[in-house]
Every structure is written in structure tokens, then in C-alpha cells.
C-alpha atoms as a PDB file:
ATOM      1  CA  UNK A   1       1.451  26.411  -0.144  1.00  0.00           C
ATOM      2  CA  UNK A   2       5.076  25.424   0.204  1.00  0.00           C
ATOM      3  CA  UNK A   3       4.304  21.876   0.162  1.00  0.00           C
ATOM      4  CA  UNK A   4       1.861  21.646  -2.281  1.00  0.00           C
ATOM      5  CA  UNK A   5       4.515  23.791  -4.986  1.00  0.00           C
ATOM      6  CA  UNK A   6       7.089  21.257  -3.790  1.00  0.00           C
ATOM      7  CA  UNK A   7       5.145  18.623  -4.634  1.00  0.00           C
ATOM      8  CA  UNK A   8       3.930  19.728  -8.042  1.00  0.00           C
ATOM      9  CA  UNK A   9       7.593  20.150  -8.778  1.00  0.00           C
ATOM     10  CA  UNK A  10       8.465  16.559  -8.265  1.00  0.00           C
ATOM     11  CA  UNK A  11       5.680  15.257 -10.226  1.00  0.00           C
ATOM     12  CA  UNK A  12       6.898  17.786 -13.224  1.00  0.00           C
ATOM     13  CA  UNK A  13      10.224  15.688 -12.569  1.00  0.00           C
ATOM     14  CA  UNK A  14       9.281  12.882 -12.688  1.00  0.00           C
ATOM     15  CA  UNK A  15       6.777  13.499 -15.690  1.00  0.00           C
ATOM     16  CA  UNK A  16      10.126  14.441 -17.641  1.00  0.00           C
ATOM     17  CA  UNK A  17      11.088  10.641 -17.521  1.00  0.00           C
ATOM     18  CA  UNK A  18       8.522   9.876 -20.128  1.00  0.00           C
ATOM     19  CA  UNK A  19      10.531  11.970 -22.369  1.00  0.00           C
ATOM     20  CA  UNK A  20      13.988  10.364 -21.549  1.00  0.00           C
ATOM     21  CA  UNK A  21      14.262   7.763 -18.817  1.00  0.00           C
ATOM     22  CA  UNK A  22      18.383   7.144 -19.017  1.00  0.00           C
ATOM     23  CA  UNK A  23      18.940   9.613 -16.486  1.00  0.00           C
ATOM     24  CA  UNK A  24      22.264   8.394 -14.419  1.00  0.00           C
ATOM     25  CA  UNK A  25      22.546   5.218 -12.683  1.00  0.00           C
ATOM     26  CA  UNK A  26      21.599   5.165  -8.920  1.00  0.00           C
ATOM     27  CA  UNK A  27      25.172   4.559  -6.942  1.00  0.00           C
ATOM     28  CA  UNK A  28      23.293   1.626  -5.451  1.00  0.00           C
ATOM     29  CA  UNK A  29      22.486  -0.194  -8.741  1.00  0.00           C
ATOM     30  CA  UNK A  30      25.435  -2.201  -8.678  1.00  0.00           C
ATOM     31  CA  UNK A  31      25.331  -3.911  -5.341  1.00  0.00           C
ATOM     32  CA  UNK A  32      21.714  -4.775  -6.255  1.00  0.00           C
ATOM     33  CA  UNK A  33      22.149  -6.283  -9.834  1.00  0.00           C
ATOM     34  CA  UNK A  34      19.999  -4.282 -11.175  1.00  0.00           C
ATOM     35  CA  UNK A  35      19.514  -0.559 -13.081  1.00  0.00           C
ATOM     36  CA  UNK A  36      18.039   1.596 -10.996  1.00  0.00           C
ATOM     37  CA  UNK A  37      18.483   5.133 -11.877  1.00  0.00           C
ATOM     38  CA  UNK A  38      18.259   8.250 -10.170  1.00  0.00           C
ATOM     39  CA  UNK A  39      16.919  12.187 -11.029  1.00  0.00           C
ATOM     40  CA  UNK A  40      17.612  14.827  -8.779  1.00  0.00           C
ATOM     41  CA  UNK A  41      14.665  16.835  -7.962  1.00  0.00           C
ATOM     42  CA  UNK A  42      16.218  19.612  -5.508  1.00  0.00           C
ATOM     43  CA  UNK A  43      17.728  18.118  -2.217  1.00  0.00           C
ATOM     44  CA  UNK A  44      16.029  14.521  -3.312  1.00  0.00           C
ATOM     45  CA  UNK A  45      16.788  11.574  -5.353  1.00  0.00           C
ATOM     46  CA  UNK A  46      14.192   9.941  -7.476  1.00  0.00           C
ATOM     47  CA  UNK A  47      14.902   6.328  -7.659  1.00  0.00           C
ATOM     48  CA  UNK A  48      13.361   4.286 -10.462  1.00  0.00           C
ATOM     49  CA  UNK A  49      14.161   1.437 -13.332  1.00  0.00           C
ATOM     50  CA  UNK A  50      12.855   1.022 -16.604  1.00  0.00           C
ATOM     51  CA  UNK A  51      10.986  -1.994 -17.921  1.00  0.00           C
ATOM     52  CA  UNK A  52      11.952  -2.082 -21.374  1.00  0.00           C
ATOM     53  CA  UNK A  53       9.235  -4.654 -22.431  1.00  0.00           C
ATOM     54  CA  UNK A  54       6.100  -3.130 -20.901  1.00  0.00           C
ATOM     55  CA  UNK A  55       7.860   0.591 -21.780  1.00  0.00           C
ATOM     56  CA  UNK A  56       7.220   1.245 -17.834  1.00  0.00           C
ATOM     57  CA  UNK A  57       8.940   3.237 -15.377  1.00  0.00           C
ATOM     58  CA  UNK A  58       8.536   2.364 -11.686  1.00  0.00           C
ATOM     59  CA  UNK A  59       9.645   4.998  -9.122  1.00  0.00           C
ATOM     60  CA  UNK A  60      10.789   2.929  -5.971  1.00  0.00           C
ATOM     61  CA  UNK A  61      11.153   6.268  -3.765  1.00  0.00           C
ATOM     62  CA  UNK A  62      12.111   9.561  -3.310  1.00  0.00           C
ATOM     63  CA  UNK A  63      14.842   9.959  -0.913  1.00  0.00           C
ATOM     64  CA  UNK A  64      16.443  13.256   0.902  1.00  0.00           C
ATOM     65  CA  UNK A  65      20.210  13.456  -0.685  1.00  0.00           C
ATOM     66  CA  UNK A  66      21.626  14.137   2.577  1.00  0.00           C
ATOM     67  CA  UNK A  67      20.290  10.462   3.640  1.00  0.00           C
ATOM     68  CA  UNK A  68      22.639   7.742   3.619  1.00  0.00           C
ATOM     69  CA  UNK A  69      22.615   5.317   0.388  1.00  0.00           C
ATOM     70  CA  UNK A  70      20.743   1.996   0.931  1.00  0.00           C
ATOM     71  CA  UNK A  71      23.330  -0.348   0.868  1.00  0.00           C
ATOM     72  CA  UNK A  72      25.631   1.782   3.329  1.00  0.00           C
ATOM     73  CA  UNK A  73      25.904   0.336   7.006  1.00  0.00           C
ATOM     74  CA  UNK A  74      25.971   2.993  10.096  1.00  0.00           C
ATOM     75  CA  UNK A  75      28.970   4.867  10.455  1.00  0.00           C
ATOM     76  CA  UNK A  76      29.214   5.449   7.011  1.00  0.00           C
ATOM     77  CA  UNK A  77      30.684   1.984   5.758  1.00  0.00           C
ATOM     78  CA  UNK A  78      29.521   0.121   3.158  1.00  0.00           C
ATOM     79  CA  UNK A  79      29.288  -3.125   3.356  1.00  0.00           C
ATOM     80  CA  UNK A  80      31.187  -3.391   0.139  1.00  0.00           C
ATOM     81  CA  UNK A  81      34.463  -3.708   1.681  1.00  0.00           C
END
């Protein structure tokens, strides 16, 4: 039951983007030249960009917060200097 309540809230989350997609930009955005954006659904991010032609929104993943970013190297360094 958990799981399936948990999961129904993350769908109502991400429904919202319909409404308004300009949630913040993802702290990973930058390094990949692109805008990818994040929600936060409890202890998970909701990645996802916008295609402003088609009026689309692609979610790439949902990812526990406590995870390390994507473009940080182990030991917590990123490999942005």
C-alpha cells in the first residue's frame, strides 16, 4: 500500500508540470548544455526538459536526493574543477 500511495504521489507531481513546467534548473544543466529542470517530489528529484516546439515534457528520471549528482566523480568531486 505504501508503494503504490508513493507512487500515485509522483505521478500527481509530475502531472503538475502540465500546469507550469519552469520549475528550477537541475544543478547538472550547466555542465550538460542543456535545461534540464528538476521538481522535488519528497526525498527525489524529478529530472526533465521542455521541448518548446512540440509543447513536450520528457522526464529523464527520478533520482533519490541523497544520491550523488550526475556529473560528480567518487569522493564527492566534480569534475568541474
Amino acid at each position: 500500500m505504501n508503494a503504490a500511495r508513493w507512487l500515485e504521489g509522483l505521478m500527481q507531481t509530475i502531472s503538475k508540470l502540465e500546469g507550469f513546467a519552469g520549475y528550477g534548473p537541475a544543478p547538472e544543466s550547466e555542465m550538460l548544455g542543456c535545461e534540464l529542470r528538476q521538481i522535488v517530489f519528497k526525498s527525489h528529484r524529478i529530472l526533465y526538459t521542455v521541448d518548446a516546439n512540440s509543447r513536450k515534457i520528457l522526464v529523464h528520471y527520478v533520482r533519490h536526493g541523497a544520491r550523488r549528482g550526475i556529473t560528480e566523480l567518487p569522493g564527492g568531486l566534480s569534475d568541474q574543477g
